[in-house]
Structure formats: structure tokens, C-alpha cells
C-alpha atoms as a PDB file:
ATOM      1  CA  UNK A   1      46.343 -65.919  67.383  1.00  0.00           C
ATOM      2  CA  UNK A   2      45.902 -66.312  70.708  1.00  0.00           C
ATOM      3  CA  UNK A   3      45.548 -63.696  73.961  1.00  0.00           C
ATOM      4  CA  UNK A   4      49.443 -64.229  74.390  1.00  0.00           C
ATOM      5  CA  UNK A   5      50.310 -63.796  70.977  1.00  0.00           C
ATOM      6  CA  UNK A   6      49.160 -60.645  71.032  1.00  0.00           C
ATOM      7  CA  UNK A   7      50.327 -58.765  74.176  1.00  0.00           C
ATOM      8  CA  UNK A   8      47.395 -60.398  76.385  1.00  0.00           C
ATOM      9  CA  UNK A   9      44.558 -58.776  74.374  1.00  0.00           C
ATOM     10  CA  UNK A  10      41.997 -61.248  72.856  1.00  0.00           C
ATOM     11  CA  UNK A  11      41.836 -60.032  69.256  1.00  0.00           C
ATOM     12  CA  UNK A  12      38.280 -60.510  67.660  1.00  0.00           C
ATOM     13  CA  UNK A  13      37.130 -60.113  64.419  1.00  0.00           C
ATOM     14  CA  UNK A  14      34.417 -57.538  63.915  1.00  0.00           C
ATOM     15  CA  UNK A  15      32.430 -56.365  60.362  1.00  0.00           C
ATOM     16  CA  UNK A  16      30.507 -52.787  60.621  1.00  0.00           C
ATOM     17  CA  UNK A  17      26.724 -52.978  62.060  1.00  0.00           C
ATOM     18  CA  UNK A  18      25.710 -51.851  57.829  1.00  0.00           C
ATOM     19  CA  UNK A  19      27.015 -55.386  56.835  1.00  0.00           C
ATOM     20  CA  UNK A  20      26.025 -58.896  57.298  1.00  0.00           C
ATOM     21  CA  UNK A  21      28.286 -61.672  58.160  1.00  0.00           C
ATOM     22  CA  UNK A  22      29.059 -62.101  53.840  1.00  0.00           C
ATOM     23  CA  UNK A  23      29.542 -58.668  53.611  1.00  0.00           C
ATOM     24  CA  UNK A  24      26.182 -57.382  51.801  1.00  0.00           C
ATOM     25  CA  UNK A  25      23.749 -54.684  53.346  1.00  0.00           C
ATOM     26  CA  UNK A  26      21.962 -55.637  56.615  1.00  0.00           C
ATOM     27  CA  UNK A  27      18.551 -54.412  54.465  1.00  0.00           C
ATOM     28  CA  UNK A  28      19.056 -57.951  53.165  1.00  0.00           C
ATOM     29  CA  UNK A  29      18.273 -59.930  56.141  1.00  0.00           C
ATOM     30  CA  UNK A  30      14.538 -59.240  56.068  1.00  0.00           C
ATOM     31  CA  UNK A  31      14.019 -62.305  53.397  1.00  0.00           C
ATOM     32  CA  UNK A  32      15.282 -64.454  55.526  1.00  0.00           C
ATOM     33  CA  UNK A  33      13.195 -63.343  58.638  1.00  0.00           C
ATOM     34  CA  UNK A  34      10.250 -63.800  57.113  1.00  0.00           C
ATOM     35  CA  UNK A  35      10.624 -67.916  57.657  1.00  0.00           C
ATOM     36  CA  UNK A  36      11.476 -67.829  61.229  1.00  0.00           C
ATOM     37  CA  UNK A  37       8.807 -65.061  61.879  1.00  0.00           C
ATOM     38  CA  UNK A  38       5.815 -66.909  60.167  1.00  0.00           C
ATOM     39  CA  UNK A  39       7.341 -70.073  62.399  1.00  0.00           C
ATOM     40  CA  UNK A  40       6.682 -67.613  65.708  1.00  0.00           C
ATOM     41  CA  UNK A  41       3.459 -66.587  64.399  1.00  0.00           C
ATOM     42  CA  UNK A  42       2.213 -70.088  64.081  1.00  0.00           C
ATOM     43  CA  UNK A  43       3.297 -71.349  67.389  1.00  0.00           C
ATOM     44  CA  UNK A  44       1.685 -68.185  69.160  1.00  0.00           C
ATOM     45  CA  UNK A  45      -1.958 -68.823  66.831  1.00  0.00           C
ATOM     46  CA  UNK A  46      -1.198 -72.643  67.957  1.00  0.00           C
ATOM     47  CA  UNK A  47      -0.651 -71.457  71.752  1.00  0.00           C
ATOM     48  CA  UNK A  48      -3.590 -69.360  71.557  1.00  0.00           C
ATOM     49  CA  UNK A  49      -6.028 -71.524  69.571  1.00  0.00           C
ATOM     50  CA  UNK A  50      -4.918 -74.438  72.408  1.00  0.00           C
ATOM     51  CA  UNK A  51      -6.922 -72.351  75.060  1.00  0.00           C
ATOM     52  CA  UNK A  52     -10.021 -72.923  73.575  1.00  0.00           C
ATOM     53  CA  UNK A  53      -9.962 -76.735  73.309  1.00  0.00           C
ATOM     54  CA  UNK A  54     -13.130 -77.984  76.102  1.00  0.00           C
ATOM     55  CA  UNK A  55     -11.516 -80.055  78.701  1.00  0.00           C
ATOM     56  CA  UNK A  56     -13.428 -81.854  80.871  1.00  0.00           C
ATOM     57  CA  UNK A  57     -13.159 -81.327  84.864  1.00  0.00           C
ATOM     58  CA  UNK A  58     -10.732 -83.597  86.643  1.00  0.00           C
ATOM     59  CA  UNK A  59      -8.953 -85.230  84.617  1.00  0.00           C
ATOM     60  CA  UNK A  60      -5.489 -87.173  86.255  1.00  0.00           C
ATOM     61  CA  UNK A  61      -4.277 -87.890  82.421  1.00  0.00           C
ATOM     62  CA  UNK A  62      -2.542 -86.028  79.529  1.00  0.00           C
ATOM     63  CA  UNK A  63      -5.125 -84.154  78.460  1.00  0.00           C
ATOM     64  CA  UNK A  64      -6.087 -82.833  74.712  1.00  0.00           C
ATOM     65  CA  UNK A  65      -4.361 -79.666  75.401  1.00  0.00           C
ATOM     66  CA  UNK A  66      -0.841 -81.234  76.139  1.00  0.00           C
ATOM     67  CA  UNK A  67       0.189 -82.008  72.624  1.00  0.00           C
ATOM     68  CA  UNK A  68      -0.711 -78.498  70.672  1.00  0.00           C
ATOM     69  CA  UNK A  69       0.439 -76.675  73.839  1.00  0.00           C
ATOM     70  CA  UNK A  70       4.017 -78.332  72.884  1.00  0.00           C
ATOM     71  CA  UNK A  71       3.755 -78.227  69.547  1.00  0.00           C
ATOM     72  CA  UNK A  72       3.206 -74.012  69.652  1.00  0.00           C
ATOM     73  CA  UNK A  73       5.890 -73.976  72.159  1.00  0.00           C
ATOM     74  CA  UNK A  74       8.595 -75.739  69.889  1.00  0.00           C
ATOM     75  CA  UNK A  75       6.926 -73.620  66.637  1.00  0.00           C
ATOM     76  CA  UNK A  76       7.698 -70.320  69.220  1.00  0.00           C
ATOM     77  CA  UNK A  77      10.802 -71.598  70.590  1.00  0.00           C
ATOM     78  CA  UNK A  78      12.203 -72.407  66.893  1.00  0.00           C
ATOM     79  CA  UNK A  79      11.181 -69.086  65.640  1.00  0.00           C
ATOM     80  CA  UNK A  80      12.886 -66.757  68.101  1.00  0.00           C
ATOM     81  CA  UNK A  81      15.492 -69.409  67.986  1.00  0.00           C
ATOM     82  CA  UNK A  82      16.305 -68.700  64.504  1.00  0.00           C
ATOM     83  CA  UNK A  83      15.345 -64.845  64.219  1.00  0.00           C
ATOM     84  CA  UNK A  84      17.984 -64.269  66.933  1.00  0.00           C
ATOM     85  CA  UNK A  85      20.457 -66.370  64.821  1.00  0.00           C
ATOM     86  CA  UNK A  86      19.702 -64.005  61.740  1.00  0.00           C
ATOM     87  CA  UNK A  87      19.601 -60.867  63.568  1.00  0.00           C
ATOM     88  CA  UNK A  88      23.168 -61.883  65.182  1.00  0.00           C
ATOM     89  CA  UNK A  89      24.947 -62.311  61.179  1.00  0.00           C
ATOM     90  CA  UNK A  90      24.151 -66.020  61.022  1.00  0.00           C
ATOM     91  CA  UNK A  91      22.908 -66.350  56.928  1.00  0.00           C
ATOM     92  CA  UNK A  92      21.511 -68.898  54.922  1.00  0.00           C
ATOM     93  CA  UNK A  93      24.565 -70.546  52.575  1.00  0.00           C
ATOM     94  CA  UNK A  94      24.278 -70.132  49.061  1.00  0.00           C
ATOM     95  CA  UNK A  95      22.884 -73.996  47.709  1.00  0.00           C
ATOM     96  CA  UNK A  96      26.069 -75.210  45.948  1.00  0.00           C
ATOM     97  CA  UNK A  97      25.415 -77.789  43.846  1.00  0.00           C
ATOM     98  CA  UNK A  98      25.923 -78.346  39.736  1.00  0.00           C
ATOM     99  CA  UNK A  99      21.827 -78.935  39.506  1.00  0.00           C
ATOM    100  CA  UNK A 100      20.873 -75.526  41.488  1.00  0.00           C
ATOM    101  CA  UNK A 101      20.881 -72.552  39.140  1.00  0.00           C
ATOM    102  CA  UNK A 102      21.608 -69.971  42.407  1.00  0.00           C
ATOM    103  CA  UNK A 103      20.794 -67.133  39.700  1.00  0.00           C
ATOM    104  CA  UNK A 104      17.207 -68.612  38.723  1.00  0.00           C
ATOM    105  CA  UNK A 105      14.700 -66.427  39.494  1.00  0.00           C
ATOM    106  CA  UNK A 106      11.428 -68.395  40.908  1.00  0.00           C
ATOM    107  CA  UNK A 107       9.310 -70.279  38.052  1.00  0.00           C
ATOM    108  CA  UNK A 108       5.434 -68.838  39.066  1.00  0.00           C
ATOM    109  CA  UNK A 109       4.101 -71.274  36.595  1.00  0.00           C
ATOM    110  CA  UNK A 110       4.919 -74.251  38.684  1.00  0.00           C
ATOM    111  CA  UNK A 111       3.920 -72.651  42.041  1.00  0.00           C
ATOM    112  CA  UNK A 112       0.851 -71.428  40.549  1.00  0.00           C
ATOM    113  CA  UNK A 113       0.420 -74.970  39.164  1.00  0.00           C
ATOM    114  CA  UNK A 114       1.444 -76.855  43.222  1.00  0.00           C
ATOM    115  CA  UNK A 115      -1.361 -74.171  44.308  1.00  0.00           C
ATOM    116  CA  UNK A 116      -3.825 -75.038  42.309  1.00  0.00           C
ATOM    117  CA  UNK A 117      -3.436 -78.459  43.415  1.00  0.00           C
ATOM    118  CA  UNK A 118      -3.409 -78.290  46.839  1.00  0.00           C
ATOM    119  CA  UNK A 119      -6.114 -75.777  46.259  1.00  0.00           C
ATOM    120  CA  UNK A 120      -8.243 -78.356  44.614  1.00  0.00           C
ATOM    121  CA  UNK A 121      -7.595 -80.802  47.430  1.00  0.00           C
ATOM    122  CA  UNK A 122      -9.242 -78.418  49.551  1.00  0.00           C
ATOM    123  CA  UNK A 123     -12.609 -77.906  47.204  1.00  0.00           C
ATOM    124  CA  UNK A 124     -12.528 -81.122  46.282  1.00  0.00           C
ATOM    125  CA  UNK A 125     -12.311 -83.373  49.397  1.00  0.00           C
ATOM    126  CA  UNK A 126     -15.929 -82.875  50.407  1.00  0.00           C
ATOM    127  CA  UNK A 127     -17.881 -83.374  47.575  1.00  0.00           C
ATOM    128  CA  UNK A 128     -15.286 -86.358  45.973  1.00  0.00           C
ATOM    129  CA  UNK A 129     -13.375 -87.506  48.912  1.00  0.00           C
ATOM    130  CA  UNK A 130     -10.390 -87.804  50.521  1.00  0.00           C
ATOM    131  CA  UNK A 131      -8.927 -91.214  48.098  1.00  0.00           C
ATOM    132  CA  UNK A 132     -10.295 -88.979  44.660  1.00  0.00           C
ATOM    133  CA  UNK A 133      -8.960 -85.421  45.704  1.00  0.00           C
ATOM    134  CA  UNK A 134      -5.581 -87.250  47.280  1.00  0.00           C
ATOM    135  CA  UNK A 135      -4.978 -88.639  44.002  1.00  0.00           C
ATOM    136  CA  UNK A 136      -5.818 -85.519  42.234  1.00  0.00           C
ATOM    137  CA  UNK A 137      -3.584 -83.738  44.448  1.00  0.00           C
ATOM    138  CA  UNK A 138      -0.471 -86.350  43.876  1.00  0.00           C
ATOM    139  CA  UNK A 139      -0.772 -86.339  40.458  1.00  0.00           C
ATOM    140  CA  UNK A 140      -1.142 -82.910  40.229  1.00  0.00           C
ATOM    141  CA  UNK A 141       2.029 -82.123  42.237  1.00  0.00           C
ATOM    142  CA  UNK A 142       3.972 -84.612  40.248  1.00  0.00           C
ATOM    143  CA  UNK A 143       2.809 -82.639  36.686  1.00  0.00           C
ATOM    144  CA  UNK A 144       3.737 -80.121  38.055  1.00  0.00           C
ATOM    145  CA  UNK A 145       7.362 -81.286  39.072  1.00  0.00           C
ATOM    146  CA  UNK A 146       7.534 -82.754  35.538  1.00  0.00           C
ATOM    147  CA  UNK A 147       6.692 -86.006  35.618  1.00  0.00           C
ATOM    148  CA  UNK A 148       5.370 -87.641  32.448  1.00  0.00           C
ATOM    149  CA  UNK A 149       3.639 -89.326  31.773  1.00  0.00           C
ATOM    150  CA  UNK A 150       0.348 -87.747  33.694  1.00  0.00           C
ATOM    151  CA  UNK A 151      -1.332 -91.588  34.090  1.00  0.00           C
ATOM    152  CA  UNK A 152       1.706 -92.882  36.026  1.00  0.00           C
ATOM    153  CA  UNK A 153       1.831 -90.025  38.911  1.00  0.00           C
ATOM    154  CA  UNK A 154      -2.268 -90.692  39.197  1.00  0.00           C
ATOM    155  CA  UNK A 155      -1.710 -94.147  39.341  1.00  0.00           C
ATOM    156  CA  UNK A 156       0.710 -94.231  42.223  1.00  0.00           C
ATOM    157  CA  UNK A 157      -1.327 -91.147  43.658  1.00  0.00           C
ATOM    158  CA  UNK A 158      -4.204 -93.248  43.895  1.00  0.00           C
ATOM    159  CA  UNK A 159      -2.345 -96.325  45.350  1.00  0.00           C
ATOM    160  CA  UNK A 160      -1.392 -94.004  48.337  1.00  0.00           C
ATOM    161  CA  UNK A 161      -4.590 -92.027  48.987  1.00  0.00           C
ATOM    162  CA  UNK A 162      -6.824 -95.550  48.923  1.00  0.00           C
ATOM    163  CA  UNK A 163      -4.002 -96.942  51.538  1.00  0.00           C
ATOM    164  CA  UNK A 164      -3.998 -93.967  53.302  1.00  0.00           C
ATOM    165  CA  UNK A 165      -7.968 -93.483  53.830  1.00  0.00           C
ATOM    166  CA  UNK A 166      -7.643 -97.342  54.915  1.00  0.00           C
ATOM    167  CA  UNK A 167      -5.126 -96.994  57.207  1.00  0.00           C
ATOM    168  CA  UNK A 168      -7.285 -93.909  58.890  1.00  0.00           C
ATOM    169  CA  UNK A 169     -10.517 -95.424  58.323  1.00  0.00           C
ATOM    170  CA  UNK A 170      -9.700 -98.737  59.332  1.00  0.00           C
ATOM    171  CA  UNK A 171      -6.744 -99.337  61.526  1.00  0.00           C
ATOM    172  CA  UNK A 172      -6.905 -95.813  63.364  1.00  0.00           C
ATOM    173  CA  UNK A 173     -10.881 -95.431  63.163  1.00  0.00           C
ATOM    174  CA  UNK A 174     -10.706 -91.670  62.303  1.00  0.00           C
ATOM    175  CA  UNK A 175     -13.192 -89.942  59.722  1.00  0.00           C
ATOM    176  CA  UNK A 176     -11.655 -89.151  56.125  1.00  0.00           C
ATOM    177  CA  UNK A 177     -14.584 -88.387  53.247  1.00  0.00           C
ATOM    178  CA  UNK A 178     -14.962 -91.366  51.127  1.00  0.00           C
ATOM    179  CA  UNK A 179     -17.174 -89.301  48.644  1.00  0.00           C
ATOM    180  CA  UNK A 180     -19.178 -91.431  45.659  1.00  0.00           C
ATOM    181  CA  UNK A 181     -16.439 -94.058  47.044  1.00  0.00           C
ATOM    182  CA  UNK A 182     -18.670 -94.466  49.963  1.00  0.00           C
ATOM    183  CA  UNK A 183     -20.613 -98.111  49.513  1.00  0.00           C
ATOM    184  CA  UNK A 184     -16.878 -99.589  48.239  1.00  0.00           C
ATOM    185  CA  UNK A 185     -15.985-102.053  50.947  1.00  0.00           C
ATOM    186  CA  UNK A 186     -12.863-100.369  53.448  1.00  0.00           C
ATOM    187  CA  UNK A 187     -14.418 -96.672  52.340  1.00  0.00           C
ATOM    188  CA  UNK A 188     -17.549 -96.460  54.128  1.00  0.00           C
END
């Protein structure tokens, strides 16, 4: 209806401050915080942490500081964006589709089994390298997500790591580990 509908008084639709915008208890927004909060307290570590990068006296360029000074600000920006949003009865829809179980409850043996990948990524990328550990780390992810069988995942884990530490290595001259992989030509 509009204002003249109704006698000249906007009518607005209003739920009590104890519900959320679908109706359950406001205690129930606090999941969804976390996100947007751990977004805010990334951009203000990435804000901070920008402070200490050494610049050198006059410089008339961009200088190193420019790009993680705008990435914290968007990380900040986003983050109070979307807290507001949640505070205000803006929720998170339900995923509807027919291969999302909504009732699931989380499966800790395949985020236990992603962790221990990426974990091993970060042990293992000294010592082995980055095109070893990648592949480790694809294939493990893949396992983990089901795929079978393990060879194939490894296979195509290794084809990206070994372009990837070329591309780095050799196109964009940055440092990536090449481990034992070291004397092969394109890894040293």
C-alpha cells in the first residue's frame, strides 16, 4: 500500500528487536558474524603490518606500501560492510539445492583431512619444495574431496605445481623452493 492508501501514513513493516529478519532468536546472528569479523580483523593486522614495510626516502612512485595499504582497507571496509548488514536483519539464505543436505552436520574427517594437507604444504615446502609439496597438497585436497583414483589427482597436481614454480621462477623471476628438484633444468 502506499502513503495514500492508508490515510497519508507510510505503513512499514517491523519484527520485534528478539527476532531476526526469518523470525529465529537474534542469539543466532553471532555465527554469522564471525566471517565478517575475522574479514575486519585481517584488514586491521594487514593495515597495521603495512607500517612496518622499509621505504626508502623520496620516492615520486607507488611505493611498496600502496598495495597492502588497499588491500587492508577493502578487507576493513568489507568487514564492517557486512557486520552492519547482519546486525541490521540481513541473513545468510538457506543453500537450496537437491545436492546440499541443509541438515548435514559438518564431516570433521574431511576438514581434518584438507588440514592436514595444507598443513603438510607448510612443513613440507622447505625441505622438498614448492613443485613436491604443491603436488602433495593437490592431491591431497582432491582425496580428500573424493577423488579416486589417488594417482590421477597427483598427476594433475604435479602438472600444475611444476608449471606454476616455472611460471614464478622463470617468467616472473621470484624465489619458490625447488628442493632435491634443484639441478632439474627450469627449477634451479
Amino acid at each position: 500500500m502506499t502513503a495514500r492508501e492508508t490515510g497519508g501514513t507510510p505503513t512499514v513493516a517491523t519484527t520485534p528487536a528478539t527476532t531476526t529478519r526469518d523470525g529465529g532468536p537474534s542469539r543466532r546472528r553471532w555465527p554469522e558474524l564471525l566471517l565478517p569479523l575475522g574479514i575486519t580483523g585481517l584488514g586491521v593486522f594487514t593495515l597495521a603490518d603495512a607500517t612496518t614495510i622499509a621505504v626508502t626516502g623520496a620516492q615520486n612512485t607507488v611505493g611498496p606500501r600502496a598495495f597492502p595499504f588497499a588491500v587492508g582497507a577493502l578487507l576493513v571496509a568489507a568487514g564492517v560492510a557486512v557486520v552492519v548488514a547482519v546486525l541490521t536483519g540481513h541473513r545468510g539464505e538457506v543453500e537450496d539445492s537437491e545436492d546440499v543436505d541443509a541438515t548435514a552436520g559438518t564431516d570433521w574427517v574431511t576438514v581434518a583431512k584438507l588440514t592436514g594437507s595444507f598443513a603438510a604444504l607448510v612443513v613440507l615446502v622447505e625441505p622438498l619444495g614448492w613443485p613436491i609439496a604443491a603436488t602433495l597438497l593437490f592431491g591431497g585436497t582432491a582425496w580428500s574431496l573424493g577423488a579416486r583414483p589417488v594417482w590421477r589427482p597427483l598427476l594433475v597436481g604435479a602438472l600444475i605445481a611444476v608449471g606454476t614454480h616455472v611460471l614464478f621462477t622463470q617468467v616472473l623471476g621470484l624465489f619458490l623452493p625447488a628442493g632435491p628438484l634443484g639441478g632439474v633444468i627450469g627449477f634451479g
